[in-house]
C-alpha atoms as a PDB file:
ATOM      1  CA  UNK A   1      31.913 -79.393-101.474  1.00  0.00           C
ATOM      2  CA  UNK A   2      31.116 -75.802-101.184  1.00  0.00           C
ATOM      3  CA  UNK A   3      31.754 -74.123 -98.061  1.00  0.00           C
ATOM      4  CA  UNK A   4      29.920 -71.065 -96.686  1.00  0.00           C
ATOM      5  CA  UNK A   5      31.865 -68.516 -94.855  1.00  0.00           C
ATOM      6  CA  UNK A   6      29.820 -67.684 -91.276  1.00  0.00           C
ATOM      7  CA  UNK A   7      27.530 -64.556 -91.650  1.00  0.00           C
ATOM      8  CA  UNK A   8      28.657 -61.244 -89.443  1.00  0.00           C
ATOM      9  CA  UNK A   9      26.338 -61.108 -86.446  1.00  0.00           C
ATOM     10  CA  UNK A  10      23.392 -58.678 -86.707  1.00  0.00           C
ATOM     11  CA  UNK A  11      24.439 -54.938 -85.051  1.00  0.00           C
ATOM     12  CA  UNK A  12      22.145 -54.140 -82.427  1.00  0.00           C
ATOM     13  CA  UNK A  13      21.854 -50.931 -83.392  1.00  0.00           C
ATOM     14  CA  UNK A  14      21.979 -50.023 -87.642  1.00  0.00           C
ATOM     15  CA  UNK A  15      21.004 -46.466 -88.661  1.00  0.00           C
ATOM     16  CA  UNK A  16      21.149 -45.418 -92.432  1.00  0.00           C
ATOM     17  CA  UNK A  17      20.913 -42.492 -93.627  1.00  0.00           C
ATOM     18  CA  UNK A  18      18.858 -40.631 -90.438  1.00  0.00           C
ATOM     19  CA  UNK A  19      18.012 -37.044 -91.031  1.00  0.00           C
ATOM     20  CA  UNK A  20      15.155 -35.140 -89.141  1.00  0.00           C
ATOM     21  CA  UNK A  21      14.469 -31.152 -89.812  1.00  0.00           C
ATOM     22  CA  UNK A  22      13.422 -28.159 -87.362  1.00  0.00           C
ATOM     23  CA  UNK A  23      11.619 -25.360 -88.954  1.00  0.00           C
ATOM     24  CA  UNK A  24      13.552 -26.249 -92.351  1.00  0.00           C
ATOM     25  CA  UNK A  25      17.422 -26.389 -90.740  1.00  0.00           C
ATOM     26  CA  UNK A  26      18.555 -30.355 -90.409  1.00  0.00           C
ATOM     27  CA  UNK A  27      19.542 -30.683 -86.795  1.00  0.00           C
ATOM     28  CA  UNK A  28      20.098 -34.422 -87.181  1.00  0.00           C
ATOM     29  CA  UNK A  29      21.817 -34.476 -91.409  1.00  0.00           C
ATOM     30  CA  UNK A  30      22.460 -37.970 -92.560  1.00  0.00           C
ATOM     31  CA  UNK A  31      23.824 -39.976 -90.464  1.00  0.00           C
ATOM     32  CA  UNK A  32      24.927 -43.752 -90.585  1.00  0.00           C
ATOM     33  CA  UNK A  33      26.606 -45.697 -87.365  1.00  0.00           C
ATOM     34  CA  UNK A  34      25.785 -49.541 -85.911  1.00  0.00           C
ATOM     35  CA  UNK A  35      26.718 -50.876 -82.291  1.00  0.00           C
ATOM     36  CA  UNK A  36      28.022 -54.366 -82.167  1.00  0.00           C
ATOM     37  CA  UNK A  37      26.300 -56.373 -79.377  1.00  0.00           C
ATOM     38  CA  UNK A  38      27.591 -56.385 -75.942  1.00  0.00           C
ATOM     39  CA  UNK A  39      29.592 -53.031 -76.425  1.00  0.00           C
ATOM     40  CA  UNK A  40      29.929 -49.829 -74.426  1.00  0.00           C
ATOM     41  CA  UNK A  41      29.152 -47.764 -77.476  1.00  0.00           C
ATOM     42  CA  UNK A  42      29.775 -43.106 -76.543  1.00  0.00           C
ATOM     43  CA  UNK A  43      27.281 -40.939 -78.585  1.00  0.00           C
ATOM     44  CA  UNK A  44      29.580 -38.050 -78.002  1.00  0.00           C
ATOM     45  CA  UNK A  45      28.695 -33.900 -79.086  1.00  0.00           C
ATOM     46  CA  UNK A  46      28.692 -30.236 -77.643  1.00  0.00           C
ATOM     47  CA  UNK A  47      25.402 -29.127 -77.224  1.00  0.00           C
ATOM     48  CA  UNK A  48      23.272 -28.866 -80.017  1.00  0.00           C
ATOM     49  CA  UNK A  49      24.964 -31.029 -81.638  1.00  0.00           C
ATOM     50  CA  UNK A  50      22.197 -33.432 -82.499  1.00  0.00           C
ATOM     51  CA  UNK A  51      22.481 -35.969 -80.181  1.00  0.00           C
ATOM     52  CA  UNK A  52      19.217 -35.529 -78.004  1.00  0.00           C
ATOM     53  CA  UNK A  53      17.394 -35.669 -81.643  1.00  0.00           C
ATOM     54  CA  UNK A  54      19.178 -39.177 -82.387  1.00  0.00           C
ATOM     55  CA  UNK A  55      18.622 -40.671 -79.195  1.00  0.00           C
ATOM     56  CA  UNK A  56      14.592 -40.011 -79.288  1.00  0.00           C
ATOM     57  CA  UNK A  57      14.510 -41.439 -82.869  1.00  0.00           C
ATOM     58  CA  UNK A  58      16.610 -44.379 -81.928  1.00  0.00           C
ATOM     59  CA  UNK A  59      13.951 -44.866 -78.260  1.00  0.00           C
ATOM     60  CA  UNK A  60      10.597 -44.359 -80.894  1.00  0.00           C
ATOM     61  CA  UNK A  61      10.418 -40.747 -79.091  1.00  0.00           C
ATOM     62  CA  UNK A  62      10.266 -39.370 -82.515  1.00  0.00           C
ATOM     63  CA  UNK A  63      10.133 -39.815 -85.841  1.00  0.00           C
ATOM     64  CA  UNK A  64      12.513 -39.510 -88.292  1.00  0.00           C
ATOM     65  CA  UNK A  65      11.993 -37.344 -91.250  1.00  0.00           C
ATOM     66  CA  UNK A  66      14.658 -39.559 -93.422  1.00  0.00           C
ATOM     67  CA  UNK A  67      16.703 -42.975 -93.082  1.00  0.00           C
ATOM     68  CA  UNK A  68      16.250 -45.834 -91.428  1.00  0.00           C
ATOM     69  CA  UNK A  69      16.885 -47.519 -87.974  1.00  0.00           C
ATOM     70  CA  UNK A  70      17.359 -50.867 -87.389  1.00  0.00           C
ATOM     71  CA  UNK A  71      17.210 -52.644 -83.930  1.00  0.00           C
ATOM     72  CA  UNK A  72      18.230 -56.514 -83.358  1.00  0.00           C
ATOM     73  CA  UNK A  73      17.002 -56.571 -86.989  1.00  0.00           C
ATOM     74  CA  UNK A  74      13.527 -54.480 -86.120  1.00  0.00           C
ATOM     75  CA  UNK A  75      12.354 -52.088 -88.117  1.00  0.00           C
ATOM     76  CA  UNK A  76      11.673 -48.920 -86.246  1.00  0.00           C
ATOM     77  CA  UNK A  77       9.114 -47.585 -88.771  1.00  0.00           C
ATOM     78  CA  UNK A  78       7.305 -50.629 -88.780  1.00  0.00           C
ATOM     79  CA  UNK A  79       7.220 -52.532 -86.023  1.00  0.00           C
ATOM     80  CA  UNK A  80       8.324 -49.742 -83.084  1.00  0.00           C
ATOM     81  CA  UNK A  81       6.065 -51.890 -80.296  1.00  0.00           C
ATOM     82  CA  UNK A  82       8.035 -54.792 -80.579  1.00  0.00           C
ATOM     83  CA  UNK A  83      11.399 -52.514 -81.143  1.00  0.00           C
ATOM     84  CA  UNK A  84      10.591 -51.222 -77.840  1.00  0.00           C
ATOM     85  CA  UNK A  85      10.694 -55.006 -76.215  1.00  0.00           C
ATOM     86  CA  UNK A  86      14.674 -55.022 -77.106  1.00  0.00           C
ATOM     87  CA  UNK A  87      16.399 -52.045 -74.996  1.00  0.00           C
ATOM     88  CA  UNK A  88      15.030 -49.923 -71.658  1.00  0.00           C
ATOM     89  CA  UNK A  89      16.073 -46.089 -71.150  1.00  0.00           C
ATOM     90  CA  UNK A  90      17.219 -44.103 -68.216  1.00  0.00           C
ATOM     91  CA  UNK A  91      16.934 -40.259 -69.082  1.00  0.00           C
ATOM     92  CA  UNK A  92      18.784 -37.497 -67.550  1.00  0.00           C
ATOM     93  CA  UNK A  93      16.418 -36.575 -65.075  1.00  0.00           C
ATOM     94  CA  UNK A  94      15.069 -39.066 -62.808  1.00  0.00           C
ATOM     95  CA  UNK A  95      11.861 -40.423 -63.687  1.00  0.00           C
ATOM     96  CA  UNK A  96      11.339 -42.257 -60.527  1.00  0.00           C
ATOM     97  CA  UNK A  97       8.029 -41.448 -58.456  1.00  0.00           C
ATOM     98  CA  UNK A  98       9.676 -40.252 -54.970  1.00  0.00           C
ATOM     99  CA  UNK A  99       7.009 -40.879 -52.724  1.00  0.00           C
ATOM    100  CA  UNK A 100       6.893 -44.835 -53.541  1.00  0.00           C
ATOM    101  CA  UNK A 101       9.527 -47.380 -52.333  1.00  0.00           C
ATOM    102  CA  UNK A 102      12.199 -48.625 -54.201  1.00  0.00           C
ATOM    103  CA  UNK A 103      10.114 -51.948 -54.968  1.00  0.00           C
ATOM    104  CA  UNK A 104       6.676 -50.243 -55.630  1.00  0.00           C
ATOM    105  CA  UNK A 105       8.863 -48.502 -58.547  1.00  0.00           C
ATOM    106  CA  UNK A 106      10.312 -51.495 -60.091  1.00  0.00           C
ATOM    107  CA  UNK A 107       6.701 -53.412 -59.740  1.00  0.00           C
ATOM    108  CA  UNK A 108       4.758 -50.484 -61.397  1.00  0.00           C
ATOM    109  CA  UNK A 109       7.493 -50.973 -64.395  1.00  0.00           C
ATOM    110  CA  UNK A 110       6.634 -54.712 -64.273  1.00  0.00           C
ATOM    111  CA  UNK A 111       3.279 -53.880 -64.969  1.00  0.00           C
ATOM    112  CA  UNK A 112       4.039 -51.598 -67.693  1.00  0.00           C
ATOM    113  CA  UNK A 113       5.635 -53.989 -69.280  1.00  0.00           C
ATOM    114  CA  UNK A 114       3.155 -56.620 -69.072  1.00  0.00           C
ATOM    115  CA  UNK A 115       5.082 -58.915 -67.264  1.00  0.00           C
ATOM    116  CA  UNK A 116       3.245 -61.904 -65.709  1.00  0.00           C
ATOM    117  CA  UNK A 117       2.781 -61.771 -61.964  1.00  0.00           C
ATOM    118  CA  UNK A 118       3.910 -64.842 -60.858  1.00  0.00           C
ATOM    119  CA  UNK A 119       7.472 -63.212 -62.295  1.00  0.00           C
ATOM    120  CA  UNK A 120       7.760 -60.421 -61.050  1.00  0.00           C
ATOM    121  CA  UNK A 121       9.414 -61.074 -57.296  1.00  0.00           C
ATOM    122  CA  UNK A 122      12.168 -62.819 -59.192  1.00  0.00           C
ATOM    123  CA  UNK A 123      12.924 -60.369 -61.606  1.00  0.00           C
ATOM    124  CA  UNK A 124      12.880 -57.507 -58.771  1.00  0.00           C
ATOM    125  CA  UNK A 125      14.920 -59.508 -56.674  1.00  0.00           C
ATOM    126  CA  UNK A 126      17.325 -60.353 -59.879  1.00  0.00           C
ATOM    127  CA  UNK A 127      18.063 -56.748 -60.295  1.00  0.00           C
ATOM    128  CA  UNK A 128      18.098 -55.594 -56.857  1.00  0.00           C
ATOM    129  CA  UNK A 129      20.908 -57.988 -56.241  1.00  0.00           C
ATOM    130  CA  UNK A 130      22.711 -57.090 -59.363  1.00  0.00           C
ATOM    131  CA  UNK A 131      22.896 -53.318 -58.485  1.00  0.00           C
ATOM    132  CA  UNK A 132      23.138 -54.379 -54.786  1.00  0.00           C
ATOM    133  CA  UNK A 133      20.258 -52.736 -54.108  1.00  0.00           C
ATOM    134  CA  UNK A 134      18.475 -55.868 -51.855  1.00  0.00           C
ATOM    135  CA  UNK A 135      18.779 -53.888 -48.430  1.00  0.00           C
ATOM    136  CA  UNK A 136      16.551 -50.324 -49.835  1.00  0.00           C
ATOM    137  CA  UNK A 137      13.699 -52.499 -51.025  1.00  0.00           C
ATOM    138  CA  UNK A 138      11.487 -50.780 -49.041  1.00  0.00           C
ATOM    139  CA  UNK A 139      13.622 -47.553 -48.798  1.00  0.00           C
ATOM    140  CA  UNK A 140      11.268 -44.637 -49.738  1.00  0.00           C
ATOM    141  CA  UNK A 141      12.758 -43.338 -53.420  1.00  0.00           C
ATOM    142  CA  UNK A 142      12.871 -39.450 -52.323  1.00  0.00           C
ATOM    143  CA  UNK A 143      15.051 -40.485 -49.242  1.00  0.00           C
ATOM    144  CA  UNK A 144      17.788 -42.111 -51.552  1.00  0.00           C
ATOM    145  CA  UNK A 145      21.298 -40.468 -52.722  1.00  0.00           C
ATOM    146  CA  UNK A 146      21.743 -39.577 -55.982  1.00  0.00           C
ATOM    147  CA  UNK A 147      23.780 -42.148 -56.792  1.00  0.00           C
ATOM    148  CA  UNK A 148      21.242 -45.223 -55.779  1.00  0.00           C
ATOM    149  CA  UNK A 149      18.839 -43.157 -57.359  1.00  0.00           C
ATOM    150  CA  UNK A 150      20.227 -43.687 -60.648  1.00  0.00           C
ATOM    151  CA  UNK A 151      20.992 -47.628 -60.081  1.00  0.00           C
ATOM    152  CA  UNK A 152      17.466 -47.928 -59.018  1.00  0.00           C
ATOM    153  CA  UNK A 153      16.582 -46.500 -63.004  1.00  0.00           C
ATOM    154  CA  UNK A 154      19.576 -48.969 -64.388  1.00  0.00           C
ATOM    155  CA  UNK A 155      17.899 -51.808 -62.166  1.00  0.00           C
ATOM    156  CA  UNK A 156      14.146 -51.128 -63.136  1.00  0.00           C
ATOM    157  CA  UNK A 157      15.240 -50.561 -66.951  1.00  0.00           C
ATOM    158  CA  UNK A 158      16.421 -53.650 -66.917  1.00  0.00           C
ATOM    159  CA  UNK A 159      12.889 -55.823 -65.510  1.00  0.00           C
ATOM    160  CA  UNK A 160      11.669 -56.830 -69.115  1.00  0.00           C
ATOM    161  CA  UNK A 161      15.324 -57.919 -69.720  1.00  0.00           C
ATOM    162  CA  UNK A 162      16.375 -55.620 -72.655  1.00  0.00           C
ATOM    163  CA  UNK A 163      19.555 -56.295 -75.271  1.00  0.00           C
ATOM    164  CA  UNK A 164      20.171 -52.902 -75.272  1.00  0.00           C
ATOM    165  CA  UNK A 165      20.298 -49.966 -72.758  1.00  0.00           C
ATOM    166  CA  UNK A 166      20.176 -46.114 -73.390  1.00  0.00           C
ATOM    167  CA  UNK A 167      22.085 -43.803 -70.860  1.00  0.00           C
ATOM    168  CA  UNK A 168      21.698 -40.449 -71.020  1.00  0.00           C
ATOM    169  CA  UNK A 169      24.506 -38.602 -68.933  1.00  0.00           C
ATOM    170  CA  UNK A 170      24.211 -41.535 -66.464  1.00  0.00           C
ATOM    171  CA  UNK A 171      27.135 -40.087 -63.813  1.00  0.00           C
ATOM    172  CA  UNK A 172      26.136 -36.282 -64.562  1.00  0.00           C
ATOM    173  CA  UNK A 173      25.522 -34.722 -60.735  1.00  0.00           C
ATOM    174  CA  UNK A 174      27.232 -37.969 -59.122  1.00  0.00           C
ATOM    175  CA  UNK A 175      30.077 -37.050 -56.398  1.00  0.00           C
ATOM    176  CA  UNK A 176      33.566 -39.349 -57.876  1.00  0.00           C
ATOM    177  CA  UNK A 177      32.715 -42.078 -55.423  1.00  0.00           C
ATOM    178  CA  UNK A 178      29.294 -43.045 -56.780  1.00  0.00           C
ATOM    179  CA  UNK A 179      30.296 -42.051 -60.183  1.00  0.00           C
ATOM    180  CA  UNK A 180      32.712 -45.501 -59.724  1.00  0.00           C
ATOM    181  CA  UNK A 181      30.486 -47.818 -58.072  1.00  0.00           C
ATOM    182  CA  UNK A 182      27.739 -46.950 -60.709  1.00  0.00           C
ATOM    183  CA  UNK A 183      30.799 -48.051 -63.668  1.00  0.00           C
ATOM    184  CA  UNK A 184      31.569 -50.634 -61.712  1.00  0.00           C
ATOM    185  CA  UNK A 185      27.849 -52.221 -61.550  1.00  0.00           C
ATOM    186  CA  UNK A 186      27.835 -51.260 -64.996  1.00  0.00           C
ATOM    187  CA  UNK A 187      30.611 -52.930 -65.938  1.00  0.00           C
ATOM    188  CA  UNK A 188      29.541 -56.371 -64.251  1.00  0.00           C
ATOM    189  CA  UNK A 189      26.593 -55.952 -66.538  1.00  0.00           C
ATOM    190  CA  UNK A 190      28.005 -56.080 -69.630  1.00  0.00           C
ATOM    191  CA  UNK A 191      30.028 -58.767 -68.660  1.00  0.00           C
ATOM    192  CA  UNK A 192      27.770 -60.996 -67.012  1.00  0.00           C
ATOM    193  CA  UNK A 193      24.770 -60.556 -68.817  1.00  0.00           C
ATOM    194  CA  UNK A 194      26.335 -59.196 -72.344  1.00  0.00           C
ATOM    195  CA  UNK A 195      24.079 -56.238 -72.215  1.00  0.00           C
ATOM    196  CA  UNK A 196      24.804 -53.578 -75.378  1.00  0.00           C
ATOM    197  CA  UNK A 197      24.936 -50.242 -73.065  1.00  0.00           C
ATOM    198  CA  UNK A 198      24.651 -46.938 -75.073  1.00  0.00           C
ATOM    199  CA  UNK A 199      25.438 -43.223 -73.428  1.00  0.00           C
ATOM    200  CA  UNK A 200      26.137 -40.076 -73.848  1.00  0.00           C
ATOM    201  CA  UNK A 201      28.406 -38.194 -71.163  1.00  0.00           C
ATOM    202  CA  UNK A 202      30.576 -35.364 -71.076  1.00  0.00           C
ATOM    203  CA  UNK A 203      32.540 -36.951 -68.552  1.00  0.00           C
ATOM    204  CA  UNK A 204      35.235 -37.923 -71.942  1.00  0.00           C
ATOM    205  CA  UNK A 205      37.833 -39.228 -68.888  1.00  0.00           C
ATOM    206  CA  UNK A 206      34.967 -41.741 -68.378  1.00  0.00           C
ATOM    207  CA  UNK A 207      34.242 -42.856 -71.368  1.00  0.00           C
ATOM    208  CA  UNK A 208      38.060 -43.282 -72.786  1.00  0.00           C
ATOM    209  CA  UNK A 209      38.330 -45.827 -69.798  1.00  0.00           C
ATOM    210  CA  UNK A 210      35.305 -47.748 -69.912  1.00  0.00           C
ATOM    211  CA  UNK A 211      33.878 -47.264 -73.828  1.00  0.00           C
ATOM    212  CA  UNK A 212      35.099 -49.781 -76.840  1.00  0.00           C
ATOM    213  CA  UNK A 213      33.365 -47.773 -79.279  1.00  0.00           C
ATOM    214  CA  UNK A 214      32.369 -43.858 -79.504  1.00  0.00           C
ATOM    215  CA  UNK A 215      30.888 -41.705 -82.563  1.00  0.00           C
ATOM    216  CA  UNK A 216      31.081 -38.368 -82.235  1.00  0.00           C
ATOM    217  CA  UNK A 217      28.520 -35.506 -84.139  1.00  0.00           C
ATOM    218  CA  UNK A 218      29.220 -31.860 -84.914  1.00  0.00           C
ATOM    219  CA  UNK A 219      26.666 -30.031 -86.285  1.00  0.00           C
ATOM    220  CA  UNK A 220      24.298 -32.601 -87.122  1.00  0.00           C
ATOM    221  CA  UNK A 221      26.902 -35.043 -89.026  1.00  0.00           C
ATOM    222  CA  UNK A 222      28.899 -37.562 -87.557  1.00  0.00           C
ATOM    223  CA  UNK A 223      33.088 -36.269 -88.100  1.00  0.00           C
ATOM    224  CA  UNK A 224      34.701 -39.996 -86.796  1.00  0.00           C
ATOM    225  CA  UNK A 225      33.691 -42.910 -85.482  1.00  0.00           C
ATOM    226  CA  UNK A 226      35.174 -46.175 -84.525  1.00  0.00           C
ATOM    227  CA  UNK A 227      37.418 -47.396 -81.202  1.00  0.00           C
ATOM    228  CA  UNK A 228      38.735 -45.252 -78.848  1.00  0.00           C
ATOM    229  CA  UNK A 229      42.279 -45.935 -78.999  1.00  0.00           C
ATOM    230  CA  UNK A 230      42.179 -46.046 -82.751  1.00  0.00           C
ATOM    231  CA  UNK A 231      40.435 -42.398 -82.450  1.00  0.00           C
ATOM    232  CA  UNK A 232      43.083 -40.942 -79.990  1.00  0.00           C
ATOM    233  CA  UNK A 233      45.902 -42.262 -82.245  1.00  0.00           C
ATOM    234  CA  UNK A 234      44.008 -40.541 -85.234  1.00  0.00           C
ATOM    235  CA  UNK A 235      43.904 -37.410 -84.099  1.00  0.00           C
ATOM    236  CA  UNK A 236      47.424 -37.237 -82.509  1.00  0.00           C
ATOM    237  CA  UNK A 237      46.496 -36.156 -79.394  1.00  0.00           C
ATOM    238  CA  UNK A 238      47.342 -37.575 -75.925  1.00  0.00           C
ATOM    239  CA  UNK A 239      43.663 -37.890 -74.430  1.00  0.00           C
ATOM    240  CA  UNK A 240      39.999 -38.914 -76.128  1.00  0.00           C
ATOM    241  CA  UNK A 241      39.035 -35.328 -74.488  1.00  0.00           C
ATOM    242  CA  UNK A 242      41.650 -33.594 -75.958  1.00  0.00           C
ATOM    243  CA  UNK A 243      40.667 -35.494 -79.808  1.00  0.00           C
ATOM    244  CA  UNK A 244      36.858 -34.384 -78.849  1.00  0.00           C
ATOM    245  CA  UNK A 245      37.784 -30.796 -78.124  1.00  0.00           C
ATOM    246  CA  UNK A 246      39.957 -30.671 -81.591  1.00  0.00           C
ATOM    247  CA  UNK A 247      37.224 -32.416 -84.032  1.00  0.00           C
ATOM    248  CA  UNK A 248      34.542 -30.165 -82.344  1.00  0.00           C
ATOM    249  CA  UNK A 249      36.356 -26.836 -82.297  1.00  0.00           C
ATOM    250  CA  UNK A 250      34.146 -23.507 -83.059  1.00  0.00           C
ATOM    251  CA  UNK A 251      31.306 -25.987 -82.746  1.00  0.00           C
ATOM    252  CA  UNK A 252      30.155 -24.910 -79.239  1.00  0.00           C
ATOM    253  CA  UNK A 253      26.724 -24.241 -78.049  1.00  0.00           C
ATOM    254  CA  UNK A 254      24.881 -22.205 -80.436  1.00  0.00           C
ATOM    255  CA  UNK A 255      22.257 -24.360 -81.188  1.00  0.00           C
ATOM    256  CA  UNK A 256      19.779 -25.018 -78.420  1.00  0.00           C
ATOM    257  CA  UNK A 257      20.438 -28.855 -77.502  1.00  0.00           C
ATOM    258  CA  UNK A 258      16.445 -29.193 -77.173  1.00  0.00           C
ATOM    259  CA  UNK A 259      15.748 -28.617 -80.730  1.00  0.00           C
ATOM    260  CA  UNK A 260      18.885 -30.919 -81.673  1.00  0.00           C
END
């Protein structure tokens, strides 16, 4: 009797190949990575390295000029509306509208989203209890620290309940405090729920504790990826900033991170 061996499970995240130009120089120049499901996975570059090019052809922000990204399976190119169903986004800069409440924000995304009515108190609730957020329901957005600001984006990315979450310098202006309840929360998260969580951060001290996974892009080209630990011991260095600051030397920020 023939016996099949169990197939791998499907990589949230597959890109082949991705390449996209600005007036003729290749910002973003071939580059191939997957993220396993329920992984902390680092995108990790200087500026103008590439990576704010990657991340808006991996949300549907833009279009490649090359490659091919796969998500849960989805093709990007073809079928980006139903891509977008599978992961939710929190940018740098908060996208929240300051004069509504905490709970007039997350209702506005469930109607984005399309998500019936009759659910929408329980999935508010749901993530207002998982970022412990019950209590500023009604708390007016612009009154808010920074820190809840940013686990009211975590909580309202996650309404249409996404596989897969994009962070873009989620602790950047956070004082040390809220920078660790925010890991924490985010932490519980992937445990809990077995949510893939993708960021970027300069904060490498951060991301050597919490990340399984980082790649890291120089110039447009991914120069290692793969575990942190295994990364560290690579490099023969005693820190994952330290390995960062040696695989991305005379790299620095001469390119303009907008255009790559």
């Amino acid at each position: 009797m023939n016996q099949t061996s169990p197939q791998a499970p499907c990589p949230v995240i597959a890109v082949q190949d991705l390449a996209k130009k600005y007036a003729g120089k290749r910002v973003v120049d071939g580059l191939s990575f997957s993220v396993s499901a329920g992984e902390i996975f680092a995108f990790l570059g200087p500026n103008g390295a590439g990576k704010t090019t990657t991340i808006k052809m991996l949300t549907t922000l833009l279009p490649p000029d090359e490659g091919r990204i796969l998500m849960n399976g989805i093709d990007l190119a073809t079928d980006p509306m139903e891509a977008r169903r599978h992961f939710g986004v929190v940018f740098q800069d908060c996208t929240l509208d300051p004069a509504m409440t905490v709970q007039e924000n997350l209702w506005m995304h469930c109607a984005f989203y399309r998500i019936p009515r009759a659910r929408r108190p329980e999935r508010i609730a749901h993530v207002l209890a998982l970022f412990a957020l019950t209590d500023r329901r009604d708390s007016i957005v612009s009154t808010l620290s920074g820190g809840l600001k940013r686990r009211v984006e975590i909580a309202r990315a996650l309404l249409h309940q996404p596989a897969l979450i994009f962070l873009d310098e989620p602790t950047l202006g956070l004082d040390p405090q809220s920078r660790r309840v925010l890991w924490d929360h985010l932490q519980l998260l992937q445990a809990h729920h077995g949510t893939t969580i993708f960021l970027t951060s300069h904060y490498l001290d951060e991301v050597e504790r919490y990340a399984q996974s980082v790649a890291v892009i120089k110039k447009g080209r991914i120069v290692t990826q793969g575990a942190v630990a295994a990364i560290i011991s690579h490099t023969a260095h005693a820190s994952l900033e330290d390995s960062f600051l040696s695989l991305t030397a005379e790299d620095g920020a001469a390119d303009d991170e907008t255009a790559g």
